[in-house]
Protein backbone atom coordinates (compact mmCIF):
# COMPACT_ATOMS: atom_id res chain seq x y z
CA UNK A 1 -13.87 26.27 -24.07
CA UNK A 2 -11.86 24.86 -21.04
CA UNK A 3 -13.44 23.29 -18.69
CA UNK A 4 -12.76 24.49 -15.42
CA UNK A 5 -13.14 22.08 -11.99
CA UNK A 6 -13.17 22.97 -8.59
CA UNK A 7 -11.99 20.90 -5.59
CA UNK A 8 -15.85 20.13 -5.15
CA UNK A 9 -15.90 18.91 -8.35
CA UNK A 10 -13.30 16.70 -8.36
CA UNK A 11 -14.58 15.21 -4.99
CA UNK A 12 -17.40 14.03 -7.23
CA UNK A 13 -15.47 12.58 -10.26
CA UNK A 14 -11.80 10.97 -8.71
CA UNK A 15 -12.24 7.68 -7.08
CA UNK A 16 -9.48 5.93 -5.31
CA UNK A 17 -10.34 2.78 -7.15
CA UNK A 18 -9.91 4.12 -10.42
CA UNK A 19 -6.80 6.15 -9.62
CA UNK A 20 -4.73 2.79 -7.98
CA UNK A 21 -4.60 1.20 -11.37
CA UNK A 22 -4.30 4.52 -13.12
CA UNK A 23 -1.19 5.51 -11.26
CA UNK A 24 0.59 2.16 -11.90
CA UNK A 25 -0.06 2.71 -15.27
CA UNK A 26 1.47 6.06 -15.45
CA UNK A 27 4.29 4.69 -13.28
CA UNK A 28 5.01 2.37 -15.84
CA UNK A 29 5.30 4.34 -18.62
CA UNK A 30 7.29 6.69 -17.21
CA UNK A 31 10.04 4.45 -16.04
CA UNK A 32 9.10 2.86 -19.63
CA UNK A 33 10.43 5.83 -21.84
CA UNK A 34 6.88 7.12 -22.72
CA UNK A 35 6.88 10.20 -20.51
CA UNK A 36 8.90 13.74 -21.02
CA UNK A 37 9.21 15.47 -17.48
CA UNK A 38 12.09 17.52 -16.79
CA UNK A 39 13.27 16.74 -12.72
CA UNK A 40 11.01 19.00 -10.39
CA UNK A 41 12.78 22.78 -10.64
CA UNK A 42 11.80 24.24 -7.23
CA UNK A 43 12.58 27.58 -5.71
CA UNK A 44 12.56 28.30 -2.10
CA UNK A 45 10.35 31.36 -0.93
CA UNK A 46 11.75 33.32 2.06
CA UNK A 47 10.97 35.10 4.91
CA UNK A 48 7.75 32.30 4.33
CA UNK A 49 9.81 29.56 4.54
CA UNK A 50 7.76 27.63 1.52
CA UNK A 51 8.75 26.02 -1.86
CA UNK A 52 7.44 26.51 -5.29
CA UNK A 53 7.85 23.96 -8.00
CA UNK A 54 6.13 24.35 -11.69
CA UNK A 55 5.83 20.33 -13.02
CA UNK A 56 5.16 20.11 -16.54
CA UNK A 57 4.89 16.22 -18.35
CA UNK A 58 3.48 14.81 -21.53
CA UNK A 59 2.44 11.33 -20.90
CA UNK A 60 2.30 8.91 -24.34
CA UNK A 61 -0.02 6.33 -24.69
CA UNK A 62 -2.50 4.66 -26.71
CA UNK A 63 -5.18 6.93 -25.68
CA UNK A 64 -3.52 10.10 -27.29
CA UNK A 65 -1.77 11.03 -24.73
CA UNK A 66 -1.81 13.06 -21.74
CA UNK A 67 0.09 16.56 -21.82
CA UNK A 68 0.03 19.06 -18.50
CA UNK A 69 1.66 21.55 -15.87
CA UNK A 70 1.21 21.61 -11.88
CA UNK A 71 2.03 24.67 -10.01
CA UNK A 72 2.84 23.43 -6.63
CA UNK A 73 3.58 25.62 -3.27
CA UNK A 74 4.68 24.12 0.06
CA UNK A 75 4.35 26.11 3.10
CA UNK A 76 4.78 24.56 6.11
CA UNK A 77 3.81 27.44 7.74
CA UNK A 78 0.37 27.45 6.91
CA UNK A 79 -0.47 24.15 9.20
CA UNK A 80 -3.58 25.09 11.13
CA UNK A 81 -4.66 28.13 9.22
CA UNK A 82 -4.65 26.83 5.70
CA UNK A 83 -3.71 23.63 3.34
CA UNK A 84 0.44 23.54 3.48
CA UNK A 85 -0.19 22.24 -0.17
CA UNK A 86 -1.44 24.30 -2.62
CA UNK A 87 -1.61 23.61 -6.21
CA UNK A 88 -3.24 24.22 -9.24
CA UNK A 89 -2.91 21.61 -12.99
CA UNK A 90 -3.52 22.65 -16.17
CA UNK A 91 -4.39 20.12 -18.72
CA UNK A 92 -3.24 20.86 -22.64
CA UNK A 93 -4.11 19.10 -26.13
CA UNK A 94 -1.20 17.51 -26.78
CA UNK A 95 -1.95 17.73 -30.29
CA UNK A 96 -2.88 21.34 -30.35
CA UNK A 97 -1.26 22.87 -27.25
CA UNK A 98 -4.92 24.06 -26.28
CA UNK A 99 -5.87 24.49 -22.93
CA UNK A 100 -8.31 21.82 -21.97
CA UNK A 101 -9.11 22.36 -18.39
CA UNK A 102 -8.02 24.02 -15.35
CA UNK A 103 -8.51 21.93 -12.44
CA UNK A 104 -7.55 22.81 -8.79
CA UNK A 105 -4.28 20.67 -7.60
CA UNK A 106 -4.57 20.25 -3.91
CA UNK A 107 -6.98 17.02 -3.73
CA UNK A 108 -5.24 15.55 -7.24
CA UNK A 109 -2.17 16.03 -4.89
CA UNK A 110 -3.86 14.21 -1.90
CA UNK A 111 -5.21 11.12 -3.67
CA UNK A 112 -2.37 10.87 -6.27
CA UNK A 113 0.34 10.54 -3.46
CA UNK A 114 -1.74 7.79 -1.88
CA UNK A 115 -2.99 6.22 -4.86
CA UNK A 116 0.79 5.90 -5.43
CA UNK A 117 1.65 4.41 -2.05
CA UNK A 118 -1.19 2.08 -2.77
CA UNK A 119 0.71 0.61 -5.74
CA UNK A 120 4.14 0.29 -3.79
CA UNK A 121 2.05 -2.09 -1.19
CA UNK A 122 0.52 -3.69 -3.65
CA UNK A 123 3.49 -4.55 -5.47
CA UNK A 124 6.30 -4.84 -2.41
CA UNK A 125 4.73 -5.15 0.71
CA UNK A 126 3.77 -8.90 1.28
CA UNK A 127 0.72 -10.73 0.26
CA UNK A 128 -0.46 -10.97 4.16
CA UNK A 129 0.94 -7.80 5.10
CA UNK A 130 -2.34 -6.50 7.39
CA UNK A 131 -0.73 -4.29 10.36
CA UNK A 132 -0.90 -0.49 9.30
CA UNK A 133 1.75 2.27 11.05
CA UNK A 134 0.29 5.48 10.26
CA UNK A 135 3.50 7.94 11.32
CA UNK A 136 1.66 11.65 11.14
CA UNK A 137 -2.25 12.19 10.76
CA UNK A 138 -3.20 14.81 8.99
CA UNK A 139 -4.78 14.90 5.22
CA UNK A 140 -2.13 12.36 3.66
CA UNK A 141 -2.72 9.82 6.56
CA UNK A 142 -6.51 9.98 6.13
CA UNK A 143 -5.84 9.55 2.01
CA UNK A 144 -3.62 6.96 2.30
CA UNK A 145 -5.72 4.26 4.88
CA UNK A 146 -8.46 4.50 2.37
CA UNK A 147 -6.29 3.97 -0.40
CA UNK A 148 -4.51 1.12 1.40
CA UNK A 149 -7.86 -0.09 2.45
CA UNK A 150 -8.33 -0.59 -1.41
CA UNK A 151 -5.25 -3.24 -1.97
CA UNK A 152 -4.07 -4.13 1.79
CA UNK A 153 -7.37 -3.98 3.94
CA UNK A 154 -5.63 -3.39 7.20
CA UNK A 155 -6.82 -5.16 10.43
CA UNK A 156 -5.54 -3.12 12.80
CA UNK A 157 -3.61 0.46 12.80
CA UNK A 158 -1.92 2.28 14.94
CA UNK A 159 -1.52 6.09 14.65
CA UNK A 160 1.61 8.18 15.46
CA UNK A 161 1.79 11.77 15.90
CA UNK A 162 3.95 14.73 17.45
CA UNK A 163 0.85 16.42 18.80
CA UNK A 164 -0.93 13.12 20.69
CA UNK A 165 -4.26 14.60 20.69
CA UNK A 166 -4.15 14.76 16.73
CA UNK A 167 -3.15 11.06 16.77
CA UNK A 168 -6.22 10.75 18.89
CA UNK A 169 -8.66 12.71 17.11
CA UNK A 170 -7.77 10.65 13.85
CA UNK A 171 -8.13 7.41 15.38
CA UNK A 172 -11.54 8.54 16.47
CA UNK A 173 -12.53 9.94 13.18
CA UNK A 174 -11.27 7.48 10.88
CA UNK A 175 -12.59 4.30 12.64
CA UNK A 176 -16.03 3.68 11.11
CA UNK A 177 -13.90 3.72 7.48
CA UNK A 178 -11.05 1.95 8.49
CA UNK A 179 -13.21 -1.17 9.52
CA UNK A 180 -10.54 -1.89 11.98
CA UNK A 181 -9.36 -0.90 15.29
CA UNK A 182 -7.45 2.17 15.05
CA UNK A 183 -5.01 2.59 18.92
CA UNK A 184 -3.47 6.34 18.73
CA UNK A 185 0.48 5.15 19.92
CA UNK A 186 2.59 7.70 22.45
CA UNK A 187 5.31 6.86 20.73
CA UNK A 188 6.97 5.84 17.04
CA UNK A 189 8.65 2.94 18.27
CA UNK A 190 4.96 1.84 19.76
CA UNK A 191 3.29 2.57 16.41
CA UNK A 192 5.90 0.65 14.66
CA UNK A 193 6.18 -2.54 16.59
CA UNK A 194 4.82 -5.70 15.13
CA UNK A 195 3.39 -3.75 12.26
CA UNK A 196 3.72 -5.02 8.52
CA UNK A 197 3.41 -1.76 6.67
CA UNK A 198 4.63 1.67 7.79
CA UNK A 199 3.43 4.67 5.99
CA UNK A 200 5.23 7.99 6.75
CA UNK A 201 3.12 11.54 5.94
CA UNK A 202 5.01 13.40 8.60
CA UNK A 203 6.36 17.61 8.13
CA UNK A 204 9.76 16.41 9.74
CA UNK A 205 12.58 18.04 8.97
CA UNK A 206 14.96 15.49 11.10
CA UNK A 207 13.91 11.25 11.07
CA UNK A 208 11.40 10.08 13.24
CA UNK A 209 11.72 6.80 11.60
CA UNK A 210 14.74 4.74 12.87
CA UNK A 211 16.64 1.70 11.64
CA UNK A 212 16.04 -0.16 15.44
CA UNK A 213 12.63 0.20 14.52
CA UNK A 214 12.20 -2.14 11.93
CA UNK A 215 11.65 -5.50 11.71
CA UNK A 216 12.22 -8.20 8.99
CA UNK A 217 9.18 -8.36 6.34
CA UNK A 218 8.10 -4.59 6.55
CA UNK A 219 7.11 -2.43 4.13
CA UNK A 220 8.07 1.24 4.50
CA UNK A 221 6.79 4.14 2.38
CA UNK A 222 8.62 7.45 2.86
CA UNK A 223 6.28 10.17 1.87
CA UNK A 224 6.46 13.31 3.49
CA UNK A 225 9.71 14.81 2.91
CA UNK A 226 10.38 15.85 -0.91
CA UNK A 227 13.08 17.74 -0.42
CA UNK A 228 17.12 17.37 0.06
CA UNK A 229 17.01 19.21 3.60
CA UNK A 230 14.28 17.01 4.77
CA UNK A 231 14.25 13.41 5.56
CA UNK A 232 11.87 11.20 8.32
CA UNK A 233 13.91 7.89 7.65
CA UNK A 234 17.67 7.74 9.50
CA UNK A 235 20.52 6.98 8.10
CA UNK A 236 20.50 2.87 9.79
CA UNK A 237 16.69 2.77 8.84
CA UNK A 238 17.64 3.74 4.69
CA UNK A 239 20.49 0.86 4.62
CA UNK A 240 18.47 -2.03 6.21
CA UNK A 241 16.03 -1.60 3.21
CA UNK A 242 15.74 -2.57 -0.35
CA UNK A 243 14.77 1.15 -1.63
CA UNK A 244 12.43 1.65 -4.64
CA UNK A 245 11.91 5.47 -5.93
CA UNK A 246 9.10 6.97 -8.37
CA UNK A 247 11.74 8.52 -10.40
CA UNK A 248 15.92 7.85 -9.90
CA UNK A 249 16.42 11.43 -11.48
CA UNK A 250 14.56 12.96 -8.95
CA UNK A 251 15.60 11.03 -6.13
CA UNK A 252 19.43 11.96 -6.67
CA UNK A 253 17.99 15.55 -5.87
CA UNK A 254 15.26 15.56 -4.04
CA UNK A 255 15.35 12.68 -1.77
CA UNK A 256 16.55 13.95 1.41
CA UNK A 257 16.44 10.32 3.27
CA UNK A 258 18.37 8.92 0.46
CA UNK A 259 21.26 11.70 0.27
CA UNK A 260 21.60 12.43 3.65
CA UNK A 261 22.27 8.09 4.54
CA UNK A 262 24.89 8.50 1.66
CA UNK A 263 26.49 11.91 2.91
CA UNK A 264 26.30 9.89 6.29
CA UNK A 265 28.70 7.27 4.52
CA UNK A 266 25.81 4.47 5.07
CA UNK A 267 24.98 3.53 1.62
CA UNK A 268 26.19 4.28 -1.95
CA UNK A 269 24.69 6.03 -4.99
CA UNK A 270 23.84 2.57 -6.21
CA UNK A 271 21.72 1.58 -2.80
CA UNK A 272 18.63 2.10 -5.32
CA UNK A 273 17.23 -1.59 -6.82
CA UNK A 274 14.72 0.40 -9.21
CA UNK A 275 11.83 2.62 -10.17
CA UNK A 276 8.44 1.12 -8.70
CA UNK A 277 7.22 1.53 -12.31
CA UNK A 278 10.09 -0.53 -13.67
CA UNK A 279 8.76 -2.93 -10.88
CA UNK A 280 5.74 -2.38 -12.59
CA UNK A 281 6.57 -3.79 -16.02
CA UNK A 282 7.72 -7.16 -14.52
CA UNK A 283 11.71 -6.09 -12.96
CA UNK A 284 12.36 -8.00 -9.72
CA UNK A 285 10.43 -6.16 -6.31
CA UNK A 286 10.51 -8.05 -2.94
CA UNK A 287 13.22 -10.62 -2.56
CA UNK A 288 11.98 -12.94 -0.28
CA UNK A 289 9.16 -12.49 2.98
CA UNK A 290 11.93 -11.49 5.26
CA UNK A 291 13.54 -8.83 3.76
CA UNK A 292 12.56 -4.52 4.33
CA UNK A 293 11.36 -2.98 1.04
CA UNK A 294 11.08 0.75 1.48
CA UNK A 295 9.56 3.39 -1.70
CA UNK A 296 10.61 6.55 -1.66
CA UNK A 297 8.10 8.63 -2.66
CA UNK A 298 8.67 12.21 -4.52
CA UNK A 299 5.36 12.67 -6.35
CA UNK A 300 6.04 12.74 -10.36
CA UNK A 301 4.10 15.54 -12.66
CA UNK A 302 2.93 12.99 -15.07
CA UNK A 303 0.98 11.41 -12.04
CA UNK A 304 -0.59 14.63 -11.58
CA UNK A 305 -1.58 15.13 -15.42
CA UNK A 306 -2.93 11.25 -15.60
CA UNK A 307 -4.85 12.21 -12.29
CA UNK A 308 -6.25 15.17 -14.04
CA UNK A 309 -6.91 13.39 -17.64
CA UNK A 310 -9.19 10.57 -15.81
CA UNK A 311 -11.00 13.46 -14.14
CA UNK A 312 -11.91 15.98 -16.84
CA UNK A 313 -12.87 12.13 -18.75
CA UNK A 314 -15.17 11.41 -15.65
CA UNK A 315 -16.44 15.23 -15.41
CA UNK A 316 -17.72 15.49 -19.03
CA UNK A 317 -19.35 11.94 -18.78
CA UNK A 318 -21.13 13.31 -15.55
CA UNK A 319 -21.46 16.88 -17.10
CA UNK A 320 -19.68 18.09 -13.93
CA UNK A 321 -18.02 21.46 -14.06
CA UNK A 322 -18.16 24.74 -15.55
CA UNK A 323 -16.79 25.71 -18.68
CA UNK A 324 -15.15 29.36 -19.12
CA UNK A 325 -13.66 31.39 -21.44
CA UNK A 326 -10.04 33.09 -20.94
């Protein structure tokens, strides 16, 4: 029977630490050829204002593969009342088409997305990159400094957000497990200054992120808008950087920072050096210490069915869960 985990559940069986390296992995072999995922089909919900995307992928891999769907809703809307994420994965036998498990989606989502971040700093940012941005600080900015923790161990970050007592609140919360000082900054260039990586998990619709705020040797991730209407990065920011994406499909649809800089006649279609799991496998990543690498993030569905794979593996080793019958 399927087994069926809740978000308590999966508290218990996902660690960070496993997921980094798991991520990369699945990063890899999708940019390798060993993944079928159709680009992320999403329809927008109105008077609500939200998005709905289905993300099916079938991961192949020594381990007899991984094979999945997430239904995914975004509504912005819901900030303050309820998760803006919402999400739910189901995990298939790829050699039956069975249904395995059902396993909520909104914490996969969380740590995924950081897990994946963590693998863009650990592959682009520099070796002694240890000055965190945090621009937003909500749930993705608390995932992310303990993923980045993991592979970067910052010594010092400063916290941006549009509402300065949330900025405040998270560098009060979040000190005893960054290990670090955490400053709450009145203002993005102020969060930005001096720092070595910059992490955006913002809701902007318009960039908060400019090009006259960065500074040779950074490390950007872009992770909060994942649609073509949205962007956080400006047009300037997008063509000082070297850009990496999860998926170059997906980011020729999706990635609003991306299109809008080439509407904006600032870069070309071709501003794109690679996939960060083509990166990965051994292709070229930072050029030199100087230089701005930036990833675009998107979030991939075969990210989401790895995430859930390692935690039904982890659940039935812990007999964690509850199985049920359909």
């Amino acid at each position: 029977m399927p087994l069926l985990l809740t978000e308590a559940d999966l508290a218990r069986v996902l660690e960070m630490r496993a997921l980094i390296p798991a991520m990369r992995e699945a990063l890899r072999r999708f940019s390798s050829g060993d993944v079928v995922q159709p680009v992320r089909s999403t329809l927008r919900i109105e008077p609500a204002g939200g998005y709905y995307a289905p993300m099916p992928a079938y991961l192949r891999d020594g381990r007899g593969g991984a094979l999945g769907l997430k239904s995914v809703a975004f509504f912005p809307g819901n900030a303050g009342a309820r998760p803006t994420h919402l999400a739910t994965v189901l995990l298939l036998d790829p050699a039956t088409g069975e249904l395995l498990a059902l396993l909520d989606g909104r914490l996969i989502t969380e740590m995924r997305t950081a897990a994946v971040t963590a693998v863009s700093v650990e592959l682009l940012a520099r070796p002694d990159a240890r000055r965190l941005a945090m621009l937003g600080s909500g749930v993705q900015a608390r995932s992310h400094l303990r993923a980045l923790a993991l592979v970067r161990p910052p010594a010092s970050v400063r916290v941006w957000s549009p509402t300065a007592e949330h900025a405040r609140r998270f560098a009060r919360e979040m000190a005893d497990e960054a290990a670090c000082p955490i400053e709450p900054a009145a203002s993005v260039a102020e969060a930005v200054a001096g720092a070595d990586i910059v992490v955006a998990v913002t809701s902007a619709r318009k960039p908060v992120l400019e090009g006259a705020h960065l500074e040779p040797g950074m490390h950007v991730c872009a992770v909060g808008a994942s649609t073509p209407d949205r962007r956080e990065l400006d047009a300037e920011a997008v063509a000082r950087c070297r850009v990496f994406v999860d998926s170059r499909a997906a980011a020729r649809i999706e990635a609003g920072d991306l299109l809008m800089a080439e509407a904006e006649g600032r870069v070309g279609a071709d501003h794109v050096v690679a996939e960060l799991g083509e990166v990965a496998a051994g292709a070229p990543g930072r050029g030199g210490p100087e230089e701005i690498t930036l990833f675009k993030s998107l979030g991939l569905a075969v990210e989401d069915v790895a995430s859930a794979r390692l935690a039904c593996e982890r659940a039935r080793e812990l007999g964690i869960g509850t199985t049920v019958a359909l």
